[in-house]
C-alpha atoms as a PDB file:
ATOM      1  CA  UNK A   1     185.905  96.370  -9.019  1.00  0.00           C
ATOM      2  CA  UNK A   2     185.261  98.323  -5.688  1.00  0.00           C
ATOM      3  CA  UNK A   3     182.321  95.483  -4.777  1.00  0.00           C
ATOM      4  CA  UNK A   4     184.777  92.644  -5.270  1.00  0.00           C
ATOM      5  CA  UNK A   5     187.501  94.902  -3.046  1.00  0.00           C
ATOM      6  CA  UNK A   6     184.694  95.177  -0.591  1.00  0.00           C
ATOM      7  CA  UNK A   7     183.795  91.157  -0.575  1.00  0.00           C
ATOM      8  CA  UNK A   8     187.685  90.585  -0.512  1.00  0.00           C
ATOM      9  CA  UNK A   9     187.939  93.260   3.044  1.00  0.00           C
ATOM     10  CA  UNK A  10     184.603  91.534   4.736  1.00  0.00           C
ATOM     11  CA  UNK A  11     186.281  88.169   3.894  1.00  0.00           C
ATOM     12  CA  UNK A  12     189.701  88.987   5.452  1.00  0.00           C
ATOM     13  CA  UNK A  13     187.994  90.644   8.697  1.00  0.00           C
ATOM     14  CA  UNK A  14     189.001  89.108  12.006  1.00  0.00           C
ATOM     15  CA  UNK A  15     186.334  86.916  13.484  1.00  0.00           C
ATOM     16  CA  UNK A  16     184.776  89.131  16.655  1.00  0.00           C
ATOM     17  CA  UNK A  17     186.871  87.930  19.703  1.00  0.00           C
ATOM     18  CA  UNK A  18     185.641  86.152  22.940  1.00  0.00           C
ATOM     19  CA  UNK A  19     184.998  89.395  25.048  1.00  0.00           C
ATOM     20  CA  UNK A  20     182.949  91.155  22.017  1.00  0.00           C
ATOM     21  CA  UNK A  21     181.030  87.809  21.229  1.00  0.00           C
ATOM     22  CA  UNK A  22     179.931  88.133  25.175  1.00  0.00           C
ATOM     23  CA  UNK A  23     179.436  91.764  24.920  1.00  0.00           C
ATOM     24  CA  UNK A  24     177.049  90.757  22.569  1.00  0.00           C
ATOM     25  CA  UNK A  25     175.275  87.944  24.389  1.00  0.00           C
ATOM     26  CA  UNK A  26     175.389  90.486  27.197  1.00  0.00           C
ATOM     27  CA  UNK A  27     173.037  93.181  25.148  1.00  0.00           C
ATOM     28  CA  UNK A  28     170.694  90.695  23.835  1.00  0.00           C
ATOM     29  CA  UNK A  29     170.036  89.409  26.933  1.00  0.00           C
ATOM     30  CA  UNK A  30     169.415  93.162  28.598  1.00  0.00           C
ATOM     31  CA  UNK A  31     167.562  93.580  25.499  1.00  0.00           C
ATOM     32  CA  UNK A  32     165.087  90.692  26.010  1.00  0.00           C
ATOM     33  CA  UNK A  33     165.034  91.369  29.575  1.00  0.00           C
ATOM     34  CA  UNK A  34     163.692  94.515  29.283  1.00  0.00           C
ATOM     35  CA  UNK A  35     161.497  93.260  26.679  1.00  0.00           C
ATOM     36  CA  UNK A  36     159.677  91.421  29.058  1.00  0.00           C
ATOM     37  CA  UNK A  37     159.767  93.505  31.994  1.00  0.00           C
ATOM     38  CA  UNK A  38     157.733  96.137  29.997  1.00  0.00           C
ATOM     39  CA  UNK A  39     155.514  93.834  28.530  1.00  0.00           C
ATOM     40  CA  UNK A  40     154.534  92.609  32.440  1.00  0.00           C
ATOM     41  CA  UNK A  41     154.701  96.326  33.503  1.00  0.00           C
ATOM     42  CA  UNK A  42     151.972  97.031  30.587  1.00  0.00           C
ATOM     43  CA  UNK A  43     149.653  94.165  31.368  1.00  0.00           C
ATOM     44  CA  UNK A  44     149.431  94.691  34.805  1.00  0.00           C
ATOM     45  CA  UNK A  45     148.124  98.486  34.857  1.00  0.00           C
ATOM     46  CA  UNK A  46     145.807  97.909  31.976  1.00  0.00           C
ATOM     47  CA  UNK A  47     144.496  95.057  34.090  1.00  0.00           C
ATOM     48  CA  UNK A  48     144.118  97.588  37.275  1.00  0.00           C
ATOM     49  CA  UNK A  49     142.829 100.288  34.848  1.00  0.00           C
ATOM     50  CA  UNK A  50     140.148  97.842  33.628  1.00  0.00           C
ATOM     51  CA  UNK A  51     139.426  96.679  37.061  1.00  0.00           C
ATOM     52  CA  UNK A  52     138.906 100.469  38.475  1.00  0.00           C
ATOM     53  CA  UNK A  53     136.475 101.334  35.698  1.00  0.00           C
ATOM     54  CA  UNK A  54     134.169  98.557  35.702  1.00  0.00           C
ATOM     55  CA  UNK A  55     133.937  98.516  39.218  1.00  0.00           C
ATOM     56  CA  UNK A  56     132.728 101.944  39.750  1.00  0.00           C
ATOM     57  CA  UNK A  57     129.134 102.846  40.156  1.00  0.00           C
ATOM     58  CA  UNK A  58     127.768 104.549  37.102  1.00  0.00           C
ATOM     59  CA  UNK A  59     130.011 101.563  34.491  1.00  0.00           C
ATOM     60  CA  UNK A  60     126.966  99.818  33.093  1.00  0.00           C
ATOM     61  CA  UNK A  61     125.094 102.614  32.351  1.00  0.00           C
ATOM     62  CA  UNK A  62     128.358 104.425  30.834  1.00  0.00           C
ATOM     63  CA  UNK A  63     129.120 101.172  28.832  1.00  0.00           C
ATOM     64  CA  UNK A  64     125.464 101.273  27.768  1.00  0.00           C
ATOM     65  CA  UNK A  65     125.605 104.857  26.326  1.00  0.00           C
ATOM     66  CA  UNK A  66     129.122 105.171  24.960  1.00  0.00           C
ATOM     67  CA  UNK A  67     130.108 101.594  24.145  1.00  0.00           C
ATOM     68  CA  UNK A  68     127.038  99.643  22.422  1.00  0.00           C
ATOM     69  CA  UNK A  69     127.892  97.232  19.877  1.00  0.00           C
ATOM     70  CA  UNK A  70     124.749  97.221  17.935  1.00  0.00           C
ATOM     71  CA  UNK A  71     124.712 100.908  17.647  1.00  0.00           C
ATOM     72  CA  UNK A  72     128.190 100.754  16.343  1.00  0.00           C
ATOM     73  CA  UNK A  73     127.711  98.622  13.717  1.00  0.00           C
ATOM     74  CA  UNK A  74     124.657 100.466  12.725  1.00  0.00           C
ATOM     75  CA  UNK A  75     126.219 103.843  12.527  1.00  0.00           C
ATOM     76  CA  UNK A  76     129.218 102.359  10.762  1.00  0.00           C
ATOM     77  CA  UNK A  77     128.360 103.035   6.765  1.00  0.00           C
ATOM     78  CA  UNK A  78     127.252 106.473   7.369  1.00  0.00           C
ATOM     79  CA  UNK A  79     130.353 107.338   9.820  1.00  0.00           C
ATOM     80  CA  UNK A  80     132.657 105.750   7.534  1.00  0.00           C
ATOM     81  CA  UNK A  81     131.259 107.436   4.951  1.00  0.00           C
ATOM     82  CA  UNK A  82     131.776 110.750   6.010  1.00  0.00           C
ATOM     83  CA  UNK A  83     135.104 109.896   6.942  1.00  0.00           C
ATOM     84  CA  UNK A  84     135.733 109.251   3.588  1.00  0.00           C
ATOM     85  CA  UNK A  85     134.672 112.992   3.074  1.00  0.00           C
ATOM     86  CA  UNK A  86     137.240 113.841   5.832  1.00  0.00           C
ATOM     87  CA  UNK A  87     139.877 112.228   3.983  1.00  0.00           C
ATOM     88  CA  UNK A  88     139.384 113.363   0.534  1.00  0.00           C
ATOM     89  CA  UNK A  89     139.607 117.291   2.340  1.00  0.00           C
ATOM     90  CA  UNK A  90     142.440 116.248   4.007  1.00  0.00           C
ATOM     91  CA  UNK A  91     143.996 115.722   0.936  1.00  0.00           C
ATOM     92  CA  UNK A  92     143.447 118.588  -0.923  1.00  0.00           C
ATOM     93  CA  UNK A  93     143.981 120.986   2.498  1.00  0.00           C
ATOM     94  CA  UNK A  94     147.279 119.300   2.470  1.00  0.00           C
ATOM     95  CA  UNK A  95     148.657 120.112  -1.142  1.00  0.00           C
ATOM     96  CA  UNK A  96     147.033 123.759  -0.630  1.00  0.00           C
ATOM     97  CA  UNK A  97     148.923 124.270   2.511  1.00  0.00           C
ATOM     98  CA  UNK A  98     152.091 123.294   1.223  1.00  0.00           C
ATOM     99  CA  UNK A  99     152.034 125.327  -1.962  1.00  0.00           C
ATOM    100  CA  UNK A 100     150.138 128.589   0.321  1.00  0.00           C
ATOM    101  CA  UNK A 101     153.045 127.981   3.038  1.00  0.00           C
ATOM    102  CA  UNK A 102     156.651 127.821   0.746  1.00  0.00           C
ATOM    103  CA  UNK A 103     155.542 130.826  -1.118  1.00  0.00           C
ATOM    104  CA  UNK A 104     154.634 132.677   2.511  1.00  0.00           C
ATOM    105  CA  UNK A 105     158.225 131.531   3.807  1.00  0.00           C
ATOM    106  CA  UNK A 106     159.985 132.694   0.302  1.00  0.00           C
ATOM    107  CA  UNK A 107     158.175 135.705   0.408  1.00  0.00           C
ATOM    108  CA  UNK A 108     159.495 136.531   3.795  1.00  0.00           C
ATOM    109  CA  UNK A 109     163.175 135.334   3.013  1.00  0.00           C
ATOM    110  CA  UNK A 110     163.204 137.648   0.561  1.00  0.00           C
ATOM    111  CA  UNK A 111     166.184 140.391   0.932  1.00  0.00           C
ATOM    112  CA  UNK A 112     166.046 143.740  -0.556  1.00  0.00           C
ATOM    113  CA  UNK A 113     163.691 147.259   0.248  1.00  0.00           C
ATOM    114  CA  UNK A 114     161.700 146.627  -2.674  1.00  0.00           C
ATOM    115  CA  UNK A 115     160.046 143.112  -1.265  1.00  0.00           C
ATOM    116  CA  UNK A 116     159.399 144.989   1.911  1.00  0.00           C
ATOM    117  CA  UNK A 117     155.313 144.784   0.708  1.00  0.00           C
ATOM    118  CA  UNK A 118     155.009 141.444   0.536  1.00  0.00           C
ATOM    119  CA  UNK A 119     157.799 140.499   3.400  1.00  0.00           C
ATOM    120  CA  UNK A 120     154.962 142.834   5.696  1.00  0.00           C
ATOM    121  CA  UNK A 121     152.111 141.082   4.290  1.00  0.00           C
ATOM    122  CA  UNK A 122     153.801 137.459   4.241  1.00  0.00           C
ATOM    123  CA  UNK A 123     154.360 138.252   8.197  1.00  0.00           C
ATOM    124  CA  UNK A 124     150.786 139.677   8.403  1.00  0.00           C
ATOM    125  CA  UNK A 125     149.221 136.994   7.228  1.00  0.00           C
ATOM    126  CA  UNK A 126     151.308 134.416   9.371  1.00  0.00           C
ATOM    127  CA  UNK A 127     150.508 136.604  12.751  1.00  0.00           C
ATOM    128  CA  UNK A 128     146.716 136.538  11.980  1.00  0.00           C
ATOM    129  CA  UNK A 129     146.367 133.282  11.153  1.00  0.00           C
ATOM    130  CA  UNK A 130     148.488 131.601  13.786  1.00  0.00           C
ATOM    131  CA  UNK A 131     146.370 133.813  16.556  1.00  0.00           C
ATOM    132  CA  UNK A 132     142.964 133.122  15.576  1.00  0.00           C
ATOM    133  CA  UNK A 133     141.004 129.870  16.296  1.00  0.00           C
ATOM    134  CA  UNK A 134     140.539 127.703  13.667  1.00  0.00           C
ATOM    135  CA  UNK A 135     137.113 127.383  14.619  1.00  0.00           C
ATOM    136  CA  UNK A 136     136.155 131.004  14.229  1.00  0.00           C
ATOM    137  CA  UNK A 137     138.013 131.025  10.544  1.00  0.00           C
ATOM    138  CA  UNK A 138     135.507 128.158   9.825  1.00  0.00           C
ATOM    139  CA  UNK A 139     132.922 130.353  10.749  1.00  0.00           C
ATOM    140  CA  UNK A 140     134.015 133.639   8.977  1.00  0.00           C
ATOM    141  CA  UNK A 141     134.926 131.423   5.864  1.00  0.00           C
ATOM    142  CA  UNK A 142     132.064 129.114   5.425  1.00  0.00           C
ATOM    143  CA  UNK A 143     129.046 131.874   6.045  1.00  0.00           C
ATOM    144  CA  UNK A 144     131.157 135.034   5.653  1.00  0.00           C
ATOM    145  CA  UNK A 145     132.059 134.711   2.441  1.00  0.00           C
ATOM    146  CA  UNK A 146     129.125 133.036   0.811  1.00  0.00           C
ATOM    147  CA  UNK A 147     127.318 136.214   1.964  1.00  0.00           C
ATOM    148  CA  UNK A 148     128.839 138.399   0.190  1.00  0.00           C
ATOM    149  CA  UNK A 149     127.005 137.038  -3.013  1.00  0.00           C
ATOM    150  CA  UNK A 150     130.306 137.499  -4.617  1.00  0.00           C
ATOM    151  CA  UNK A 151     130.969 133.794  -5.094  1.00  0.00           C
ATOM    152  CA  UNK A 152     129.157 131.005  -6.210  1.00  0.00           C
ATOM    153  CA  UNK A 153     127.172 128.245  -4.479  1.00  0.00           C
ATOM    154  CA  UNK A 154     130.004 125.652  -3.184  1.00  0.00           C
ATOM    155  CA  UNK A 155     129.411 122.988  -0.775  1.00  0.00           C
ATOM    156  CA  UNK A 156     130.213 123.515   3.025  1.00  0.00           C
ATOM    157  CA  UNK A 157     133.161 121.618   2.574  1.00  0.00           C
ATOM    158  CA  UNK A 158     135.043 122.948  -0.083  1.00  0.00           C
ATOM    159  CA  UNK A 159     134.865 126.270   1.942  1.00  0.00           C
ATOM    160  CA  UNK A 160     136.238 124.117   5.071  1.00  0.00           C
ATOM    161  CA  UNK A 161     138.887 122.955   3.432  1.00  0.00           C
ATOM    162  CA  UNK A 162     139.978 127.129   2.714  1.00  0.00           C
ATOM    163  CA  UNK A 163     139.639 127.422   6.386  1.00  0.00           C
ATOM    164  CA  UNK A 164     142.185 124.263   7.105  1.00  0.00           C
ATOM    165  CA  UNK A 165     144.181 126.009   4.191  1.00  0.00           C
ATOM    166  CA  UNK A 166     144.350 129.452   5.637  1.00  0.00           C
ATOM    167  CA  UNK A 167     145.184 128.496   9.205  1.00  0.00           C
ATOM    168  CA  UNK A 168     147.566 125.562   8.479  1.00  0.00           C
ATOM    169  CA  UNK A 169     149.600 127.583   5.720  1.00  0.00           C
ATOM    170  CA  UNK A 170     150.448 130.010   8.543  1.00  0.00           C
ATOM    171  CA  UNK A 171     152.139 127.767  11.045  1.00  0.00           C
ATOM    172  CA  UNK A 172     153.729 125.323   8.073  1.00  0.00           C
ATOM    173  CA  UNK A 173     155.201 128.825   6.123  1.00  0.00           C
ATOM    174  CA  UNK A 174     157.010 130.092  10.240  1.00  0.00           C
ATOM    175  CA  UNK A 175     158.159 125.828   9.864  1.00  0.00           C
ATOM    176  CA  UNK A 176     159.402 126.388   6.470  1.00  0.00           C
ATOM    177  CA  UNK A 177     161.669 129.821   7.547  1.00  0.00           C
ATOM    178  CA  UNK A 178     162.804 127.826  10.230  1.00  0.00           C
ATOM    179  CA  UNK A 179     164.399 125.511   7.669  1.00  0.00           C
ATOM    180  CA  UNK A 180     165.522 128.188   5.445  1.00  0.00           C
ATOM    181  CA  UNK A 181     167.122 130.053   7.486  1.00  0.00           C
ATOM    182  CA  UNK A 182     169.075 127.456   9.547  1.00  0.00           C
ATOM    183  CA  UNK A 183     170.587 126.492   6.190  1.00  0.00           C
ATOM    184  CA  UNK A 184     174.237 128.016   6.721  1.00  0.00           C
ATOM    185  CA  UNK A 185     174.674 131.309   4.479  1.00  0.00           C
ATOM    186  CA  UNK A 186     177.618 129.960   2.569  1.00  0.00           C
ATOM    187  CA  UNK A 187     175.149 127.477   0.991  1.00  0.00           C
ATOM    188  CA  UNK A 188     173.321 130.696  -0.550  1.00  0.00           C
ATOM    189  CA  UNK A 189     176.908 132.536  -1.297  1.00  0.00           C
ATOM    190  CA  UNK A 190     178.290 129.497  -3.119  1.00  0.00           C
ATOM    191  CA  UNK A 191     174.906 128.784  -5.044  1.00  0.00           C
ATOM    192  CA  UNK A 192     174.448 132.730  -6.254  1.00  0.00           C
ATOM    193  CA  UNK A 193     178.797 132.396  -6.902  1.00  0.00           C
ATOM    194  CA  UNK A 194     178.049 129.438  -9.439  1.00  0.00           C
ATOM    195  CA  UNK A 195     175.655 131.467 -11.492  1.00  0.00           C
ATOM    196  CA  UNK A 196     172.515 130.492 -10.106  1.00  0.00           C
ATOM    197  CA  UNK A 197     169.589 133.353  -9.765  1.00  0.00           C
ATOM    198  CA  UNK A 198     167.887 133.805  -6.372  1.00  0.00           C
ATOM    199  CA  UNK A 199     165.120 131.431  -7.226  1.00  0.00           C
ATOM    200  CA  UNK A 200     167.458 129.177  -8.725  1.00  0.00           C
ATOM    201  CA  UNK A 201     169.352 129.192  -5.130  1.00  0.00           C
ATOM    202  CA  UNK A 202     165.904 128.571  -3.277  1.00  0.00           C
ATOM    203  CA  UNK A 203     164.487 125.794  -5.209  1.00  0.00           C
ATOM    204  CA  UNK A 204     167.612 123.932  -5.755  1.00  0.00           C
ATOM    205  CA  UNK A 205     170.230 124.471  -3.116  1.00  0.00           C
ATOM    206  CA  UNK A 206     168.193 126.145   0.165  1.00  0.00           C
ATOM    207  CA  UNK A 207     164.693 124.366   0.566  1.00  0.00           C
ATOM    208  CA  UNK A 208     165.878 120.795  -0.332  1.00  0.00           C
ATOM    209  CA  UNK A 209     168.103 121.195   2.872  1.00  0.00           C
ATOM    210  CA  UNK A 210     165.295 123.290   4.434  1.00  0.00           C
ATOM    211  CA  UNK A 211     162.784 120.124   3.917  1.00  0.00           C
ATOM    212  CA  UNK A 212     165.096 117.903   5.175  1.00  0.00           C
ATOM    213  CA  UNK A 213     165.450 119.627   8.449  1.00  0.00           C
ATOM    214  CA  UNK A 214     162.169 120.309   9.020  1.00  0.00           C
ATOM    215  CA  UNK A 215     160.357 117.311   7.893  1.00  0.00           C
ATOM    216  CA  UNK A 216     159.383 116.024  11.692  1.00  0.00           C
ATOM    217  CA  UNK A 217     157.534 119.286  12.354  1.00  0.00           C
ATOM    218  CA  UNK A 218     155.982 119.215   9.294  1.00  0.00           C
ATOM    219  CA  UNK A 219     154.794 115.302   9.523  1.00  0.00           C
ATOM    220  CA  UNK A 220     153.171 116.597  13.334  1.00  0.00           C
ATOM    221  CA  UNK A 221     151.187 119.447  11.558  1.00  0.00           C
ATOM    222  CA  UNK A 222     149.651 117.038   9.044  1.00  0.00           C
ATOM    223  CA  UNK A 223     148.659 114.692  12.353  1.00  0.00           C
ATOM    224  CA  UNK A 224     147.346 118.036  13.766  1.00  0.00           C
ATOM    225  CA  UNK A 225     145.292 118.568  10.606  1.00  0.00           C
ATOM    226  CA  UNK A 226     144.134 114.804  10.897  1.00  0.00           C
ATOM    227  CA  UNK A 227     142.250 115.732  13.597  1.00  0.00           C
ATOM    228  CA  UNK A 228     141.157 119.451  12.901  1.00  0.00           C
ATOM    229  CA  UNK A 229     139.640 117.874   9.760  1.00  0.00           C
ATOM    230  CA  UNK A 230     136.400 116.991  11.887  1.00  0.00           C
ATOM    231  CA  UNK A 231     136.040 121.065  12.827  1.00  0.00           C
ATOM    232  CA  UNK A 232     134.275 121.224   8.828  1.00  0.00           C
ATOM    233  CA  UNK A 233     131.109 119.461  10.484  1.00  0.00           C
ATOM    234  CA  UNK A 234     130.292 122.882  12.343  1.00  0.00           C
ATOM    235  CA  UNK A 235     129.660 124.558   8.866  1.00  0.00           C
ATOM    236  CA  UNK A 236     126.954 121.558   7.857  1.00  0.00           C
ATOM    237  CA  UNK A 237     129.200 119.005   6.004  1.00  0.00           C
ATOM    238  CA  UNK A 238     128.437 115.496   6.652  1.00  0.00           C
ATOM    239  CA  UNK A 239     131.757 113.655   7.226  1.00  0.00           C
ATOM    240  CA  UNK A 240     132.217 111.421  10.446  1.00  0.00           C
ATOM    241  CA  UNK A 241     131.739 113.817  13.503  1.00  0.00           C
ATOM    242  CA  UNK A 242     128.078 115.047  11.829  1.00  0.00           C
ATOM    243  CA  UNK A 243     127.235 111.504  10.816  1.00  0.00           C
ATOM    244  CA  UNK A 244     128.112 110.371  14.539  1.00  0.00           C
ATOM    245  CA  UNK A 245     126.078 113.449  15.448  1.00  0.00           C
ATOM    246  CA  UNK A 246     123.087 112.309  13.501  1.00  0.00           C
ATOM    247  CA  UNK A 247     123.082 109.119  14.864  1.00  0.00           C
ATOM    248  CA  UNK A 248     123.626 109.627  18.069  1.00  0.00           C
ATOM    249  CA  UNK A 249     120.600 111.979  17.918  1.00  0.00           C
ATOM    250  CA  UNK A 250     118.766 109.262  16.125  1.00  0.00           C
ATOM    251  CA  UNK A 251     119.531 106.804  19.192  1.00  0.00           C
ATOM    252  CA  UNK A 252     119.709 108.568  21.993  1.00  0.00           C
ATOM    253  CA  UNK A 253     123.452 107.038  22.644  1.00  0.00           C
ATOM    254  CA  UNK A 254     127.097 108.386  22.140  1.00  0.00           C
ATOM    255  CA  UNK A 255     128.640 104.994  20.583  1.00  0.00           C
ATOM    256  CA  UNK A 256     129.128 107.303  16.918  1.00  0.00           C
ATOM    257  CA  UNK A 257     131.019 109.442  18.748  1.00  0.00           C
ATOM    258  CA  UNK A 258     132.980 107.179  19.717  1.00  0.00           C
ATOM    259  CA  UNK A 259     133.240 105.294  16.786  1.00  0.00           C
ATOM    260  CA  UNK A 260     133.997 108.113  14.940  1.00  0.00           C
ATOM    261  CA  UNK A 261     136.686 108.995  17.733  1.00  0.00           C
ATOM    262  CA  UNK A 262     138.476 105.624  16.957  1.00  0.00           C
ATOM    263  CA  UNK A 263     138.217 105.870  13.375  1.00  0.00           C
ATOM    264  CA  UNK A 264     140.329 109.475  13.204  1.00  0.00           C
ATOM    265  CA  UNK A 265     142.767 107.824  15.402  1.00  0.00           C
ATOM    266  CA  UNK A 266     143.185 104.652  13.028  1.00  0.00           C
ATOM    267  CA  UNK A 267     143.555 107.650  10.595  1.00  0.00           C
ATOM    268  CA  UNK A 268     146.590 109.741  12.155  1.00  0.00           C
ATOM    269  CA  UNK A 269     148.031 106.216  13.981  1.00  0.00           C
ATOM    270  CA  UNK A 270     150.372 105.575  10.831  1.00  0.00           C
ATOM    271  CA  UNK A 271     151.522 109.081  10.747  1.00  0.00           C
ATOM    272  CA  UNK A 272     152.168 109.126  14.320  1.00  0.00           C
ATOM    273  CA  UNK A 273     154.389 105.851  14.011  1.00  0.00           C
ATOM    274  CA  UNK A 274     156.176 107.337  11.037  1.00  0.00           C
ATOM    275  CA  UNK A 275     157.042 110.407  12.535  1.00  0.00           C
ATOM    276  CA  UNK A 276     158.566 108.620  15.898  1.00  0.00           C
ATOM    277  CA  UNK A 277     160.245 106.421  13.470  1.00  0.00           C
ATOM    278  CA  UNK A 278     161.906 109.243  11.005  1.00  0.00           C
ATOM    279  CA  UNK A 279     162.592 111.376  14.052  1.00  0.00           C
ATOM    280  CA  UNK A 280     163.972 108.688  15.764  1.00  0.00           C
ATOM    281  CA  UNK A 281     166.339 107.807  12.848  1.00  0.00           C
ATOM    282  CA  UNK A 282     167.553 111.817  12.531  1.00  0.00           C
ATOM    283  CA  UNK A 283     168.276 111.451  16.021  1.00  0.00           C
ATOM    284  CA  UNK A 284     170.530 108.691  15.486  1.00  0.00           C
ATOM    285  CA  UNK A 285     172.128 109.614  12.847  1.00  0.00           C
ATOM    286  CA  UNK A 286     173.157 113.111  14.275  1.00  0.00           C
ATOM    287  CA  UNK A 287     174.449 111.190  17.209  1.00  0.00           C
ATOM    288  CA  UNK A 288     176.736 108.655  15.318  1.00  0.00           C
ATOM    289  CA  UNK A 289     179.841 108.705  17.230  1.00  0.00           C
ATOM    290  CA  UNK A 290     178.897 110.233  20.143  1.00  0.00           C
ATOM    291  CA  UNK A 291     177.777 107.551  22.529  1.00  0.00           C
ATOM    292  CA  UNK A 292     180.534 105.857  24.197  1.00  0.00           C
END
C-alpha cells in the first residue's frame, strides 16, 4: 500500500520548471569545468616535478640505487612474502586491540567508589601506553619478556603483535570514552528506567551510538597500525621491511625498500579511501539542511 502511494506521489510531481532545469545545466557544467581544470592543474606539476628530478645531478645514480627494475622483481616473492606475515599480524593486533580497548574505556566509565581500582588502573595503563614509543615496547616485549624464562619459546612475531596490542589498545580505549561519553546522559537514564542493568545499558544502548560516532577515528588508527606493522622487523621477524632489508644487503641497492614502501601503501590505500569516503558521508549528512 504505502509503495503504490509513493509511485502514485512521484507520478503526480510537477515536471522541474525552466529556471531549475538551467540551474541544473548550470552545475553540471561548473561541475565538468572544474573537472578539467584540476585534471590540467595535476598534469602539469607532475610534469614539472618529473622534469626537476631527472634533471638534477646525482638522478641516474639515485634511479640506479632506489629504482631498479630487475632488483624489484627479484626481491618480489620474498617481500611479498613477508608482507603476507605483516598482514596476518595485522589481523590478529586488530581484534586484540578492539577487545583490550572497549573493556579499558568500560572500565573507566564505570561510576561508583568501589571501581575506583580498576578506573586508576584503566587510566594507568592508557597514560603509559600512549607516552611511550612503540618502538621501545617492541623492545621491552619481544626480549624482555622472553627473559624472564617465565614463558615459552614464541616466535618474534607473535610477541610483536602484543606490542601493537598494548600500544594501540591505549589510544583506541581514550577513542572509545570519547564516544561513550558524548552519548547524551538521558540515553543511559532511559535505558537503566526500562529495566536494563548497567552492562545491559553499555552493550545495547551506549556503545552502538558510541561506535557510530567514533568510527572515522577508529578507521585512521587501523591505517596508523598499517604502517606500524613493519616496526615487528626490529625484533627479527621476517615480514616485508626485513625481507627488503635482506635483499638490499644482498645487492647492494635500496629498490626492496622501496618496493616494500609501495606495497604497505597499496595496503592502507583502501582504508584511506574508505575513511575519506565514510567521513565524508557523516559530514553530509550532519549538514543536511544547512547549506543554502
Amino acid at each position: 500500500m504505502s509503495t503504490t502511494s509513493t509511485s502514485t506521489a512521484r507520478a503526480a510531481a510537477p515536471p522541474p520548471s525552466a529556471v531549475e532545469l538551467d540551474r541544473r545545466l548550470y552545475r553540471k557544467r561548473q561541475t565538468t569545468r572544474s573537472v578539467l581544470i584540476s585534471l590540467v592543474s595535476t598534469a602539469a606539476v607532475a610534469v614539472i616535478a618529473w622534469a626537476f628530478v631527472i634533471n638534477t645531478p646525482g638522478w641516474a645514480r639515485v634511479q640506479q640505487t632506489f629504482f631498479d627494475p630487475a632488483v624489484a622483481v627479484e626481491a618480489w616473492p620474498r617481500v611479498f612474502e613477508g608482507l603476507l606475515l605483516n598482514i596476518r599480524v595485522l589481523i590478529v593486533a586488530a581484534i586484540g586491540v578492539l577487545i583490550v580497548s572497549i573493556l579499558l574505556a568500560a572500565a573507566r566509565t564505570l561510576r561508583g567508589a568501589i571501581f575506583f581500582p580498576l578506573r586508576a588502573l584503566a587510566a594507568g595503563y592508557t597514560d603509559l601506553f600512549r607516552g611511550m614509543p612503540l618502538i621501545i615496547v617492541l623492545y621491552l616485549v619481544g626480549f624482555g619478556l622472553p627473559g624472564l624464562g617465565v614463558f615459552p619459546r614464541m616466535p618474534p612475531e607473535f610477541w610483536g603483535t602484543i606490542a601493537l596490542i598494548l600500544v594501540y589498545s591505549a589510544y583506541v580505549s581514550e577513542v572509545f570514552r570519547a564516544g561513550i561519553e558524548a552519548v547524551h546522559p538521558s540515553q543511559r537514564l532511559a535505558a537503566r528506567g526500562l529495566g536494563l542493568s548497567h552492562y545491559q545499558t553499555l552493550r545495547l544502548v551506549i556503545l552502538p551510538q558510541a561506535v557510530r560516532k567514533v568510527t572515522p577515528a577508529l578507521m585512521n588508527d587501523f591505517v596508523a597500525m598499517q604502517k606500524d606493522v613493519g616496526l615487528i622487523s626490529v625484533l627479527g621477524a621476517v615480514d616485508a621491511v626485513r625481507a627488503a632489508q635482506i635483499e638490499t644487503a644482498l645487492t647492494y641497492n635500496f629498490t626492496p625498500y622501496v618496493l616494500a614502501g609501495l606495497l604497505f601503501v597499496l595496503l592502507a590505500l583502501p582504508m584511506i579511501r574508505l575513511t575519506d569516503w565514510y567521513s565524508a558521508r557523516i559530514r553530509r549528512r550532519e549538514q543536511v539542511g544547512s547549506i543554502v
